[in-house]
N, C-alpha and C. Protein backbone atom coordinates (compact mmCIF):
# COMPACT_ATOMS: atom_id res chain seq x y z
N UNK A 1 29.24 -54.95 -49.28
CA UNK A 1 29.90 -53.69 -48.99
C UNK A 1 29.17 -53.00 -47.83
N UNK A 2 29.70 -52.44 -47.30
CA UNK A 2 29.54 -51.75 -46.09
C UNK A 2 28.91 -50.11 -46.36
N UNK A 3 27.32 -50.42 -45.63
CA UNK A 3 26.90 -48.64 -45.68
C UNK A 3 27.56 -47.80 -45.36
N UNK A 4 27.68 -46.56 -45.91
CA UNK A 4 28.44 -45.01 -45.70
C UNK A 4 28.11 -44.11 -44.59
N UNK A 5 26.90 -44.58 -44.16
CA UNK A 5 26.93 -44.14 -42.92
C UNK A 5 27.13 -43.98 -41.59
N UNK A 6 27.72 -45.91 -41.76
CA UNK A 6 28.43 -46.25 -40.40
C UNK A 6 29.77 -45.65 -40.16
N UNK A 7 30.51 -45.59 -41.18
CA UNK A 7 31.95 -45.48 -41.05
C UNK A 7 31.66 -43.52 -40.88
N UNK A 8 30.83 -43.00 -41.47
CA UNK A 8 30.45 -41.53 -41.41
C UNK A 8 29.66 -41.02 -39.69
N UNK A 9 28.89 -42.25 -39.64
CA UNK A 9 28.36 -42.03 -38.09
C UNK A 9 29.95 -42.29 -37.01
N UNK A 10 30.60 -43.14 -37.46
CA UNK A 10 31.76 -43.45 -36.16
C UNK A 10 33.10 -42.29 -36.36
N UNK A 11 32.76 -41.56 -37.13
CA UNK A 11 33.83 -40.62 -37.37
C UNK A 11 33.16 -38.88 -36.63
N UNK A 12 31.80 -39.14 -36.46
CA UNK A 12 31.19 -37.46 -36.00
C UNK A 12 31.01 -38.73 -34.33
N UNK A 13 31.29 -39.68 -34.44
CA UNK A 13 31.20 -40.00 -32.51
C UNK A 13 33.18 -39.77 -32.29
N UNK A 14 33.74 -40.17 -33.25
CA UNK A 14 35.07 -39.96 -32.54
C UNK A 14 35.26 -38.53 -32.52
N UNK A 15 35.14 -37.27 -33.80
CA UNK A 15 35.03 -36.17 -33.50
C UNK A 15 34.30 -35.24 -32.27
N UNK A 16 32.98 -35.92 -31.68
CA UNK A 16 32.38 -35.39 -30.76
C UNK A 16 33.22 -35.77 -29.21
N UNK A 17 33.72 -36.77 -29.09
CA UNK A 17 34.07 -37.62 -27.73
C UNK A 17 35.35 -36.57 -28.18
N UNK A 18 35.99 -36.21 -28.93
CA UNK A 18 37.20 -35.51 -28.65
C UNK A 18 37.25 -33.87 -28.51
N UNK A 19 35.97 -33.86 -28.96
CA UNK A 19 36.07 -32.06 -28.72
C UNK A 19 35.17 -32.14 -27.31
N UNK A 20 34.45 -32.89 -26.80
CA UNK A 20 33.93 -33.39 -25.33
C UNK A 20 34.91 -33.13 -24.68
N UNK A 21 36.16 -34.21 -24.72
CA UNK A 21 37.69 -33.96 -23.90
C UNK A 21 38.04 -33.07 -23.91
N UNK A 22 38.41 -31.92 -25.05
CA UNK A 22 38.83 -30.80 -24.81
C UNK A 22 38.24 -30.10 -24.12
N UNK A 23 36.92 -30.15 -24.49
CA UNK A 23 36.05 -28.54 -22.93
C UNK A 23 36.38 -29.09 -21.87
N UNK A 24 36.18 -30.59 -21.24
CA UNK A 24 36.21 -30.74 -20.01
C UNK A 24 37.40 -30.85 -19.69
N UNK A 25 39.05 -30.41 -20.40
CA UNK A 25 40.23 -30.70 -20.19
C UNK A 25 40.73 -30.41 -18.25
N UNK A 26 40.52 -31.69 -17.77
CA UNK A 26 41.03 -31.90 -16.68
C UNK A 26 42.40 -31.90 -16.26
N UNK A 27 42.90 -32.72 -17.45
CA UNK A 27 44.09 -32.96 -17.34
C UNK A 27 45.17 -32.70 -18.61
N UNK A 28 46.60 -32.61 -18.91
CA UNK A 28 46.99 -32.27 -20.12
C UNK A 28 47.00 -33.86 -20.64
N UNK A 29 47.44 -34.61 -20.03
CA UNK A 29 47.10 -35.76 -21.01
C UNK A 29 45.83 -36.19 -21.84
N UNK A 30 44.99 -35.57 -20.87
CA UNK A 30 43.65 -36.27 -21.28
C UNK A 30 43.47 -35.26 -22.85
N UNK A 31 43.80 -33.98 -22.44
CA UNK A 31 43.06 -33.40 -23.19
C UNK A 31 44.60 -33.54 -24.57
N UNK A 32 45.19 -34.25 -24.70
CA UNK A 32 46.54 -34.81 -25.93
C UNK A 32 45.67 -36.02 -26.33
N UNK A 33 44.92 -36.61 -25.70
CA UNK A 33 44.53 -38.20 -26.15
C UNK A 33 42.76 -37.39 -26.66
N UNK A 34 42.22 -36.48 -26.21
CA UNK A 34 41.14 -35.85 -26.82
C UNK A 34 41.52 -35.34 -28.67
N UNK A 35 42.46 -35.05 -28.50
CA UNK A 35 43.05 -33.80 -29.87
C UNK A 35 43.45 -35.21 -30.61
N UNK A 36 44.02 -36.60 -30.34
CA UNK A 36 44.01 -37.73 -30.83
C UNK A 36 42.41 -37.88 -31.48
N UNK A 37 41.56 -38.29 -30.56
CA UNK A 37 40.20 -39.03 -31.19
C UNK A 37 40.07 -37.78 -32.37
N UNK A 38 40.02 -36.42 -32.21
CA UNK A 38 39.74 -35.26 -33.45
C UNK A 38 40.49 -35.75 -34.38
N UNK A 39 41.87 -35.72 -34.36
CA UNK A 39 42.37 -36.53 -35.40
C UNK A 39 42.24 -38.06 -36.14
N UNK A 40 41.55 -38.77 -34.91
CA UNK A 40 41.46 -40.25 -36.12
C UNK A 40 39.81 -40.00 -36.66
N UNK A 41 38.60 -39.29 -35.79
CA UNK A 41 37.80 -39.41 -36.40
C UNK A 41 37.71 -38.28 -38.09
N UNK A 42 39.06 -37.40 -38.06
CA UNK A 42 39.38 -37.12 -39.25
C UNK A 42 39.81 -38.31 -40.61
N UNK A 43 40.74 -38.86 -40.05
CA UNK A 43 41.10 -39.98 -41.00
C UNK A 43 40.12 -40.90 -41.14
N UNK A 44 39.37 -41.63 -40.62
CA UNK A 44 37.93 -41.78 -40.71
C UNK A 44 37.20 -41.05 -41.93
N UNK A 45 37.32 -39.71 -41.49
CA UNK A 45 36.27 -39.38 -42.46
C UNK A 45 36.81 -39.47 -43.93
N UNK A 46 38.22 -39.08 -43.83
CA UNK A 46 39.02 -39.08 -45.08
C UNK A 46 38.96 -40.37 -46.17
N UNK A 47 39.00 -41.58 -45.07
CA UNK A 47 39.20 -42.85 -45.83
C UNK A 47 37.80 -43.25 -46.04
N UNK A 48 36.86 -42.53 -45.64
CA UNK A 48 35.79 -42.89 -46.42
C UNK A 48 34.93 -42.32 -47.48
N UNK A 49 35.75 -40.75 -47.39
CA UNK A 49 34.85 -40.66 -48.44
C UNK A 49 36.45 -40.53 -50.03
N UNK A 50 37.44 -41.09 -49.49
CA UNK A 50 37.91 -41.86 -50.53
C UNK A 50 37.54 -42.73 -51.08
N UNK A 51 36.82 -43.70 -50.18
CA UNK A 51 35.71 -45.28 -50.81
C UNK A 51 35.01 -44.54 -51.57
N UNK A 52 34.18 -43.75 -51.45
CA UNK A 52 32.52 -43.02 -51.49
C UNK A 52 32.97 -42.50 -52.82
N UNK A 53 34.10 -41.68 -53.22
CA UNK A 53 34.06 -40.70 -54.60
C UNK A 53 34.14 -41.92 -55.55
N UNK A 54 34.26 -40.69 -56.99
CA UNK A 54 34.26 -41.62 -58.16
C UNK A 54 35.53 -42.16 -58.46
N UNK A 55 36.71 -41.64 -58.26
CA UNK A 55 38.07 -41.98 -58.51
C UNK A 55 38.95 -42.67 -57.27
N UNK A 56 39.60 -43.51 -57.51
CA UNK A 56 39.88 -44.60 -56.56
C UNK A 56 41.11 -43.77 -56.26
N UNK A 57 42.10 -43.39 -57.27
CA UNK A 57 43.14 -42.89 -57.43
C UNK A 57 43.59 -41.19 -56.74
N UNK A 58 42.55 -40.75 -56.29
CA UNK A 58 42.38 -39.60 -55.48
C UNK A 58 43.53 -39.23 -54.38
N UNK A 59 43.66 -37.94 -53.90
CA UNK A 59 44.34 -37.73 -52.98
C UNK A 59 43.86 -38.09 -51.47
N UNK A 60 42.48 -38.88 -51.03
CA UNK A 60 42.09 -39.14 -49.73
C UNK A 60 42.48 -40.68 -49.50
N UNK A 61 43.34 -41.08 -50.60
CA UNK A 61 44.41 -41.95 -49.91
C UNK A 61 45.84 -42.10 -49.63
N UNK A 62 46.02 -41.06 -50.03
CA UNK A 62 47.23 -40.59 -49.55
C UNK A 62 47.49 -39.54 -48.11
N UNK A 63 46.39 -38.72 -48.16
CA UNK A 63 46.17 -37.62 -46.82
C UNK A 63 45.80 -38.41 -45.71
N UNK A 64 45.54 -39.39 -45.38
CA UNK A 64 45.49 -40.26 -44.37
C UNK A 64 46.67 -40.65 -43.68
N UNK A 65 47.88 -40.77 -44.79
CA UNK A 65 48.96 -40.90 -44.24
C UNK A 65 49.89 -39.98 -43.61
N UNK A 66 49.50 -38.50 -44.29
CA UNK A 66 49.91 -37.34 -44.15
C UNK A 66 49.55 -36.95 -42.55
N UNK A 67 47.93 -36.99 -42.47
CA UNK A 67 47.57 -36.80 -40.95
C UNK A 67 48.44 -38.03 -40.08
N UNK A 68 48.73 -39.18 -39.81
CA UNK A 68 48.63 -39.79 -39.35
C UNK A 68 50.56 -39.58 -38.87
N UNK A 69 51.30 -38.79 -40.19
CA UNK A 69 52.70 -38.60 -39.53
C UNK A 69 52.38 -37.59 -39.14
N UNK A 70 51.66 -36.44 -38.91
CA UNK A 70 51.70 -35.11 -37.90
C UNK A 70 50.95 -35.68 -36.91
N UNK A 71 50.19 -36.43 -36.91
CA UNK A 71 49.62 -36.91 -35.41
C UNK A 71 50.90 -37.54 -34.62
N UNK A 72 51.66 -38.04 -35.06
CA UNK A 72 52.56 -39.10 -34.40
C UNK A 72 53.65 -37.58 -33.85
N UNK A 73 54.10 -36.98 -34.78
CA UNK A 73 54.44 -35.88 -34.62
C UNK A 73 54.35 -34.88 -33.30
N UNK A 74 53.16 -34.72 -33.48
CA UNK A 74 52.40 -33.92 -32.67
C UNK A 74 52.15 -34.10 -31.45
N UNK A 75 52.29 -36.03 -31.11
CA UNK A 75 52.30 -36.27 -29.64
C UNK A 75 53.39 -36.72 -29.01
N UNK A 76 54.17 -36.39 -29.79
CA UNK A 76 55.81 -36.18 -29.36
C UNK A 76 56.21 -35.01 -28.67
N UNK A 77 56.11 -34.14 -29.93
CA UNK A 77 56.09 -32.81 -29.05
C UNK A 77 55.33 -32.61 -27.71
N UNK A 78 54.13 -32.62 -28.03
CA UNK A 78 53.06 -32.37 -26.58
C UNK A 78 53.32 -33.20 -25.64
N UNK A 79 53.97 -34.41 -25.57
CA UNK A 79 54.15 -34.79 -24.84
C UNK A 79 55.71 -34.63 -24.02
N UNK A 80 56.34 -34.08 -24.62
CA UNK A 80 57.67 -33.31 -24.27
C UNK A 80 57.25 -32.30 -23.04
N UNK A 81 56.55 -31.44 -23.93
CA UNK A 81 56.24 -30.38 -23.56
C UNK A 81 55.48 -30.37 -21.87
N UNK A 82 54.88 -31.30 -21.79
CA UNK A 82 54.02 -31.64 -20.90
C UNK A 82 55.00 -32.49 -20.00
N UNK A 83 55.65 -32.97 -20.24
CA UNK A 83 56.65 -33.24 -19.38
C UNK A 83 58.03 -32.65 -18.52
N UNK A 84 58.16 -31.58 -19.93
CA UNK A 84 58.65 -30.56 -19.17
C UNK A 84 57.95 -29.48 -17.91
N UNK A 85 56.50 -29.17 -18.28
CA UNK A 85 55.91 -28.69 -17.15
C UNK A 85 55.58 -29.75 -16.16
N UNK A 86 55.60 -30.98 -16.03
CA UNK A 86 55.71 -31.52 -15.04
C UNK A 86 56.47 -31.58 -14.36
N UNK A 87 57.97 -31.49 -14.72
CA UNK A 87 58.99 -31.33 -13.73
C UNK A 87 59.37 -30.02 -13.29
N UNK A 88 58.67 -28.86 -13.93
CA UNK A 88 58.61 -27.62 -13.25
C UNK A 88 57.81 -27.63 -12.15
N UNK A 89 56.85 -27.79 -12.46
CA UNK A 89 55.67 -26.84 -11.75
C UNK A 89 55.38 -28.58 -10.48
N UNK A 90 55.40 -29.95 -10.92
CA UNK A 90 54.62 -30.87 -10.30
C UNK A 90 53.40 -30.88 -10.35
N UNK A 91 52.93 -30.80 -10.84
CA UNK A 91 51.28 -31.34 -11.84
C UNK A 91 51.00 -30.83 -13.04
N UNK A 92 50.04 -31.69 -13.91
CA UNK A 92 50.02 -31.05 -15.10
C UNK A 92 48.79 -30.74 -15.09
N UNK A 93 47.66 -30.24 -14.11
CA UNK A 93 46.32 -30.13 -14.48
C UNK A 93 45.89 -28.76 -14.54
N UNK A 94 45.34 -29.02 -15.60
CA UNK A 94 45.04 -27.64 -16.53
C UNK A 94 44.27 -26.65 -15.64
N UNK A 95 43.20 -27.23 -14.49
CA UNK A 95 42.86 -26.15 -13.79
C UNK A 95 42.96 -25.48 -13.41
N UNK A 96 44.24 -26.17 -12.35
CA UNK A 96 44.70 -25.75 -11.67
C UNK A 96 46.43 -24.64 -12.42
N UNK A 97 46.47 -24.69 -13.23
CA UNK A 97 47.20 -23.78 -14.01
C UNK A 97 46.77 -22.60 -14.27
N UNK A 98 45.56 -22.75 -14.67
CA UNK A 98 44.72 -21.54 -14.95
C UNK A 98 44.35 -20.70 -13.92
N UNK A 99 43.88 -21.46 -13.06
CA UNK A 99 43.96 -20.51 -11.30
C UNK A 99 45.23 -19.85 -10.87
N UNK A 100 45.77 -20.40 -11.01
CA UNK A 100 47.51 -19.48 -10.69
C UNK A 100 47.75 -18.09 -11.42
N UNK A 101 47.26 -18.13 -12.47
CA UNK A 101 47.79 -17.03 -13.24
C UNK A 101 46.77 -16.05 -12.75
N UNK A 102 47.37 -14.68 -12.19
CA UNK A 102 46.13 -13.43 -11.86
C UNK A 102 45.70 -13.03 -13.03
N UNK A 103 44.47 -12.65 -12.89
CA UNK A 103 43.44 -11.95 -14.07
C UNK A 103 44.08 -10.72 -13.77
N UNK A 104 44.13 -9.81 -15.12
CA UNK A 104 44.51 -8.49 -15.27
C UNK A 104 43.25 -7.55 -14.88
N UNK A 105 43.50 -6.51 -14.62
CA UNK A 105 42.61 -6.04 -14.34
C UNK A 105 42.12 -4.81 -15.03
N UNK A 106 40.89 -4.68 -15.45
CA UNK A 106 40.32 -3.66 -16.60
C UNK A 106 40.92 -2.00 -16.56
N UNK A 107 41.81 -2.36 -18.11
CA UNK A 107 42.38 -1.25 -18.19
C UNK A 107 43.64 -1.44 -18.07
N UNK A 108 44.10 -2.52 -17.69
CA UNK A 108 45.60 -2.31 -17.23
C UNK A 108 46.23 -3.86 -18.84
N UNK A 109 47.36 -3.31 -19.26
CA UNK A 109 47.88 -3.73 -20.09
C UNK A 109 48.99 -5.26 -20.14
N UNK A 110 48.61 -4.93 -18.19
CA UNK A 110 49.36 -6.22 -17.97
C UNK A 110 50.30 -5.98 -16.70
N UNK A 111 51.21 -6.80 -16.10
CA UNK A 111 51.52 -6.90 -14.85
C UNK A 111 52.20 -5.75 -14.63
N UNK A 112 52.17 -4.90 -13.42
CA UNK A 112 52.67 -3.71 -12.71
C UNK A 112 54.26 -4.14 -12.61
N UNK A 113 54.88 -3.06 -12.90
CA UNK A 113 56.01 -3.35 -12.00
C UNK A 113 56.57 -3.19 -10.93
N UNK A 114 57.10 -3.69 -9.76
CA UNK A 114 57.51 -3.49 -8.61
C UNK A 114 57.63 -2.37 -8.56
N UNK A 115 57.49 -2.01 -6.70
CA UNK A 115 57.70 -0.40 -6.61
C UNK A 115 59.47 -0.47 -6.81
N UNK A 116 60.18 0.39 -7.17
CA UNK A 116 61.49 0.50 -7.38
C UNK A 116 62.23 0.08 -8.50
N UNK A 117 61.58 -0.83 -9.26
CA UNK A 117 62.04 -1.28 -10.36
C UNK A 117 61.97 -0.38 -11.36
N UNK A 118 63.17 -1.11 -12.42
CA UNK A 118 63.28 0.55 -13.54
C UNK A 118 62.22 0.04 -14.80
N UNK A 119 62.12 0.77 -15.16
CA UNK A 119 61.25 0.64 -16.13
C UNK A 119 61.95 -0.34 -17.35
């Protein structure tokens, strides 16, 4: 049988490499295939410490399957989504998204409206 710590060590390296991707989110794909590794090094952890308890019959073999249809789920959508801003805008990189949008400025509740425009 296989030590508990390997399958426990490869589940805090897939959790770390995916929250890694997210800070450095360069790109929207990258950072959809980051929010992936968070999710399998979840199921990871799930299916092992289903091995690990006393009851075989537990719910951490069934919640594996549960994550695994909202993951599939989940990169459907995001990937819709991300495709739709690609054919808006022509790129999907997150930086450069974030640079576009003006910072508000202290005190103010949010964008001015044109001179002439009605309220």
């Amino acid at each position: 049988m296989i030590h508990l710590a390997v399958p426990y060590a490869v589940a805090a390296l897939l959790v770390g490499l995916g929250i890694a991707g997210v800070l450095m989110r360069r790109n929207a794909v990258l950072v959809l295939v980051a929010v992936e590794l968070i999710l399998s090094g979840a199921l990871v952890l799930f299916v092992t410490s289903g091995v690990a308890g006393p009851s075989r019959a537990s719910g951490a073999s069934v919640l594996p399957l549960f994550v695994m249809t909202i993951a599939a789920a989940e990169v459907v959508v995001a990937l819709a989504v991300i495709l739709a801003v690609f054919r808006a805008r022509g790129q999907i990189d997150l930086d450069a998204a974030m640079a576009d949008e003006p910072e508000p400025e202290a005190g103010s509740l949010g964008p001015e409206p044109a001179p002439g425009a009605a309220p």
